[in-house]
C-alpha atoms as a PDB file:
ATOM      1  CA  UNK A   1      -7.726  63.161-123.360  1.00  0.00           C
ATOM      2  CA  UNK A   2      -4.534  63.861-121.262  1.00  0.00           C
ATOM      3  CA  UNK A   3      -4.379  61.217-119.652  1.00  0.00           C
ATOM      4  CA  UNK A   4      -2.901  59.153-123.159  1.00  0.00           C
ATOM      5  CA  UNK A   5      -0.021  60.950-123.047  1.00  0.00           C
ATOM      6  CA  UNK A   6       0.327  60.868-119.486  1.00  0.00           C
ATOM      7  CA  UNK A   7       0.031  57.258-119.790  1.00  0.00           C
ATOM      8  CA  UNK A   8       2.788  56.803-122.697  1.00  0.00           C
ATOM      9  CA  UNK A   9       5.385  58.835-120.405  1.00  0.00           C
ATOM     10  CA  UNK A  10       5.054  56.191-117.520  1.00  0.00           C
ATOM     11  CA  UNK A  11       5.107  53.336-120.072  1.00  0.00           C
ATOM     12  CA  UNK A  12       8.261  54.625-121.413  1.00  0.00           C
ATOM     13  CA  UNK A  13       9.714  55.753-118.037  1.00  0.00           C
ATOM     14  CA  UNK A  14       9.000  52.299-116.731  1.00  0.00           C
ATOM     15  CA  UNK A  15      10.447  50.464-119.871  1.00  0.00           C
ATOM     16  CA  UNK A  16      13.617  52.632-120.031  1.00  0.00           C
ATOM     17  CA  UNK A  17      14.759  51.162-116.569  1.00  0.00           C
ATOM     18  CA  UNK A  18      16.339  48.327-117.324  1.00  0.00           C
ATOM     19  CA  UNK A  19      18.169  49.886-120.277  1.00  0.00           C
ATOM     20  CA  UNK A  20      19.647  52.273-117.528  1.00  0.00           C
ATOM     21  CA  UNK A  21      20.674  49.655-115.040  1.00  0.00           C
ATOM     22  CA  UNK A  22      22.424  47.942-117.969  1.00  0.00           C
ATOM     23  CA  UNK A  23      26.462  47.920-117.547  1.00  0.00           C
ATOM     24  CA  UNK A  24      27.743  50.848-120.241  1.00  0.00           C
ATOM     25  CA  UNK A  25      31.032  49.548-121.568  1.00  0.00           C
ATOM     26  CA  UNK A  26      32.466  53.113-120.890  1.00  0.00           C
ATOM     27  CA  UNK A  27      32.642  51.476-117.400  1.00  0.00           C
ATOM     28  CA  UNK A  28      35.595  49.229-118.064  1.00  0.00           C
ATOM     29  CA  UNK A  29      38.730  49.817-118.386  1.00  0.00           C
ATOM     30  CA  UNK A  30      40.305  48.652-121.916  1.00  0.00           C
ATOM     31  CA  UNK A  31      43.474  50.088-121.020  1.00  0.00           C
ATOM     32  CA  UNK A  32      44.214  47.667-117.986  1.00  0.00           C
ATOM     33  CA  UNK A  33      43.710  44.152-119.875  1.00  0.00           C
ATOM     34  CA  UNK A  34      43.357  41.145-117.132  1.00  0.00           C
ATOM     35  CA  UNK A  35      44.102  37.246-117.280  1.00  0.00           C
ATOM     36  CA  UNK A  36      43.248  34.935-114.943  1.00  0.00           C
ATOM     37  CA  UNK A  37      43.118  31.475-114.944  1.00  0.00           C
ATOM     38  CA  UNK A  38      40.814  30.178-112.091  1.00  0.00           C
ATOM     39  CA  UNK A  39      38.179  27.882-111.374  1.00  0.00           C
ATOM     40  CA  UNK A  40      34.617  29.089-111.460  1.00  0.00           C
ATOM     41  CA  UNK A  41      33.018  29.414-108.025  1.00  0.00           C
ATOM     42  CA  UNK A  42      29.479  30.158-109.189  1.00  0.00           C
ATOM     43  CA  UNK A  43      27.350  30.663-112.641  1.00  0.00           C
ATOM     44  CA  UNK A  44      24.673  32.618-113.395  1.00  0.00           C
ATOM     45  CA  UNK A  45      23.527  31.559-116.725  1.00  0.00           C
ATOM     46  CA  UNK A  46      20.776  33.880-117.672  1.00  0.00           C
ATOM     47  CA  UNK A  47      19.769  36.810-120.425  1.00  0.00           C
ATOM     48  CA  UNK A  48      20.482  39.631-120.687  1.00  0.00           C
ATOM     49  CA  UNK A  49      23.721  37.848-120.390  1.00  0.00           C
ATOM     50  CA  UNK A  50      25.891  35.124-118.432  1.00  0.00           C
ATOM     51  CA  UNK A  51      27.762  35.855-115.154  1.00  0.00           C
ATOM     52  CA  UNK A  52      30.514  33.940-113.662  1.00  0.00           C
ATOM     53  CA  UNK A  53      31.862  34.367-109.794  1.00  0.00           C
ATOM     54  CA  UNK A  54      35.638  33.790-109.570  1.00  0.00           C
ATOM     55  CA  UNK A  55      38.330  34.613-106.726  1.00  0.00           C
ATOM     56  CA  UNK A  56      40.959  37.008-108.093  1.00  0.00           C
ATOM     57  CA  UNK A  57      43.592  39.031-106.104  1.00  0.00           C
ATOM     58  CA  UNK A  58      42.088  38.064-103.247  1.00  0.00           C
ATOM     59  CA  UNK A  59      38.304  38.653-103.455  1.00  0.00           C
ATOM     60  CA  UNK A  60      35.147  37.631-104.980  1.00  0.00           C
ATOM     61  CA  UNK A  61      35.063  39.117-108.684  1.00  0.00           C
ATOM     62  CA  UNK A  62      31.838  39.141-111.293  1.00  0.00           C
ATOM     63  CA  UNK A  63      32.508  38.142-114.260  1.00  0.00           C
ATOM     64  CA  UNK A  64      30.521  39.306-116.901  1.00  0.00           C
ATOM     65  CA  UNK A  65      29.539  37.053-120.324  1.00  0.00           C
ATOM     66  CA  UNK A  66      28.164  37.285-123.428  1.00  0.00           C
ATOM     67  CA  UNK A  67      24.188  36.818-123.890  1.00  0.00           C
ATOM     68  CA  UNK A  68      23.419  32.741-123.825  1.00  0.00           C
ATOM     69  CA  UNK A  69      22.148  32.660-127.590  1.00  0.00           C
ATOM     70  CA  UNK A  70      25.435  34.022-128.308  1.00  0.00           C
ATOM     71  CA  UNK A  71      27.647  31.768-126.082  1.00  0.00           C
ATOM     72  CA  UNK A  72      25.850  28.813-127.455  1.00  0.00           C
ATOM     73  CA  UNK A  73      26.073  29.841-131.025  1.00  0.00           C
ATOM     74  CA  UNK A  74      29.558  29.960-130.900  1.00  0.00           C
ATOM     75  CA  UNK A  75      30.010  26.784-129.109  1.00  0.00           C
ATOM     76  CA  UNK A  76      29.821  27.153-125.361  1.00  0.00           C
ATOM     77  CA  UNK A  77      26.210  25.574-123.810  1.00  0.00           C
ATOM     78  CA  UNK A  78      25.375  25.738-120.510  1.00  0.00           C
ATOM     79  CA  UNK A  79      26.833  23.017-119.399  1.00  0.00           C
ATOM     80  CA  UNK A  80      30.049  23.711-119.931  1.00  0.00           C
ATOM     81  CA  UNK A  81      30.464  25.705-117.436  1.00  0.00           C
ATOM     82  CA  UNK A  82      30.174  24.604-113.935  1.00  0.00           C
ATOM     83  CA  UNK A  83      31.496  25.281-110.467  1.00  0.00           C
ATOM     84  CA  UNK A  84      34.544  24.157-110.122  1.00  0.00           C
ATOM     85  CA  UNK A  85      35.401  24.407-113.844  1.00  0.00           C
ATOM     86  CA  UNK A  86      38.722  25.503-114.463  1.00  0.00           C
ATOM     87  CA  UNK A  87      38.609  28.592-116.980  1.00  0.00           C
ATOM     88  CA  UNK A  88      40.690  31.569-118.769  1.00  0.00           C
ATOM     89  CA  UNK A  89      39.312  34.916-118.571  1.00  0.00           C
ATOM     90  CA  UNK A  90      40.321  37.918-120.449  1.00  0.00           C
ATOM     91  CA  UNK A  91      38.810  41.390-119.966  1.00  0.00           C
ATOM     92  CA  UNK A  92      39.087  44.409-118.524  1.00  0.00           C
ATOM     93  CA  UNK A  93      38.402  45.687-114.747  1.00  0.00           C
ATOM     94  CA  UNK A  94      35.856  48.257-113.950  1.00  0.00           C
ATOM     95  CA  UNK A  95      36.891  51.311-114.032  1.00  0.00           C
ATOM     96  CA  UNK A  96      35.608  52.616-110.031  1.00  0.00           C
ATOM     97  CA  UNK A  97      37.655  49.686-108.877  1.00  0.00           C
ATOM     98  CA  UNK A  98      34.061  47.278-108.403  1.00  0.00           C
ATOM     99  CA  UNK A  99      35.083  43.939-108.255  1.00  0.00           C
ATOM    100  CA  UNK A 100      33.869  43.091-111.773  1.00  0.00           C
ATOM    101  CA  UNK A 101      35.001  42.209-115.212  1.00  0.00           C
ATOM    102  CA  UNK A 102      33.988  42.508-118.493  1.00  0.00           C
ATOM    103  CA  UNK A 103      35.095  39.159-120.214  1.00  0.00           C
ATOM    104  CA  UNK A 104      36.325  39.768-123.939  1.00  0.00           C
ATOM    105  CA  UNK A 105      37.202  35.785-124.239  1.00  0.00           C
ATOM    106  CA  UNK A 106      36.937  32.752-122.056  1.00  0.00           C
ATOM    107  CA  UNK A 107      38.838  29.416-122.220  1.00  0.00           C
ATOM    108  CA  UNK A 108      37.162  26.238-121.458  1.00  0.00           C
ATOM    109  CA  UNK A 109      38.337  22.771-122.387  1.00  0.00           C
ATOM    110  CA  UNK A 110      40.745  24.446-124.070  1.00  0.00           C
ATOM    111  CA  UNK A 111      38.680  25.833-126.172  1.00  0.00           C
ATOM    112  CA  UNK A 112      38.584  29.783-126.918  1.00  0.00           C
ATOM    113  CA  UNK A 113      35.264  31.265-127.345  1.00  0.00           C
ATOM    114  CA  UNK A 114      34.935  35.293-128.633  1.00  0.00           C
ATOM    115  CA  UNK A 115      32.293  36.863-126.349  1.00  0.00           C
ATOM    116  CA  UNK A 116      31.843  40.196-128.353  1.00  0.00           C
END
């Protein structure tokens, strides 16, 4: 009968994955708050949460979103944002200088939606 727990330790190795890959908020950078306004060059619009591509200083950034339900809860569906959109992020960088942010708001239409 070793071979149940054997089998619940891969199970739960296996499982705990994702949670690991997840982005920890410790890895941004609240002290070093950024605004851009810029169009959107691609979308991701997907759970565990939404990602938008923008250009910023330069580069290619990630832009990371709230979960969907969330989004569209508070009033922003999927369709409102699309390439070429123009938008207003506010977040905060990475902190090992990855080209990524964590969005704490985004403008669209005008209209300010609270991602946490």
């Amino acid at each position: 009968m070793k071979i149940k727990p054997l089998l619940c330790s891969i199970v739960l190795a296996v499982s705990a994955g994702p949670v690991w890959a997840h982005h920890g908020w410790s890895s941004y950078d609240a002290d070093k708050p950024i605004k851009v306004e810029t169009a959107v060059v691609d979308v991701q619009y997907r759970n565990p949460h939404a990602e938008l591509d923008i250009d910023y200083q330069g580069n290619r950034w990630d832009v990371i979103l709230a979960p969907t339900r969330r989004m569209e809860s508070r009033g922003l569906p999927k369709d409102a944002l699309t390439v070429g959109k123009n938008v207003i992020i506010e977040g905060y960088p990475r902190r090992d200088g990855a080209h990524e942010i964590r969005a704490e708001r985004i403008t669209v239409d005008g209209k300010t939606i609270e991602l946490r």
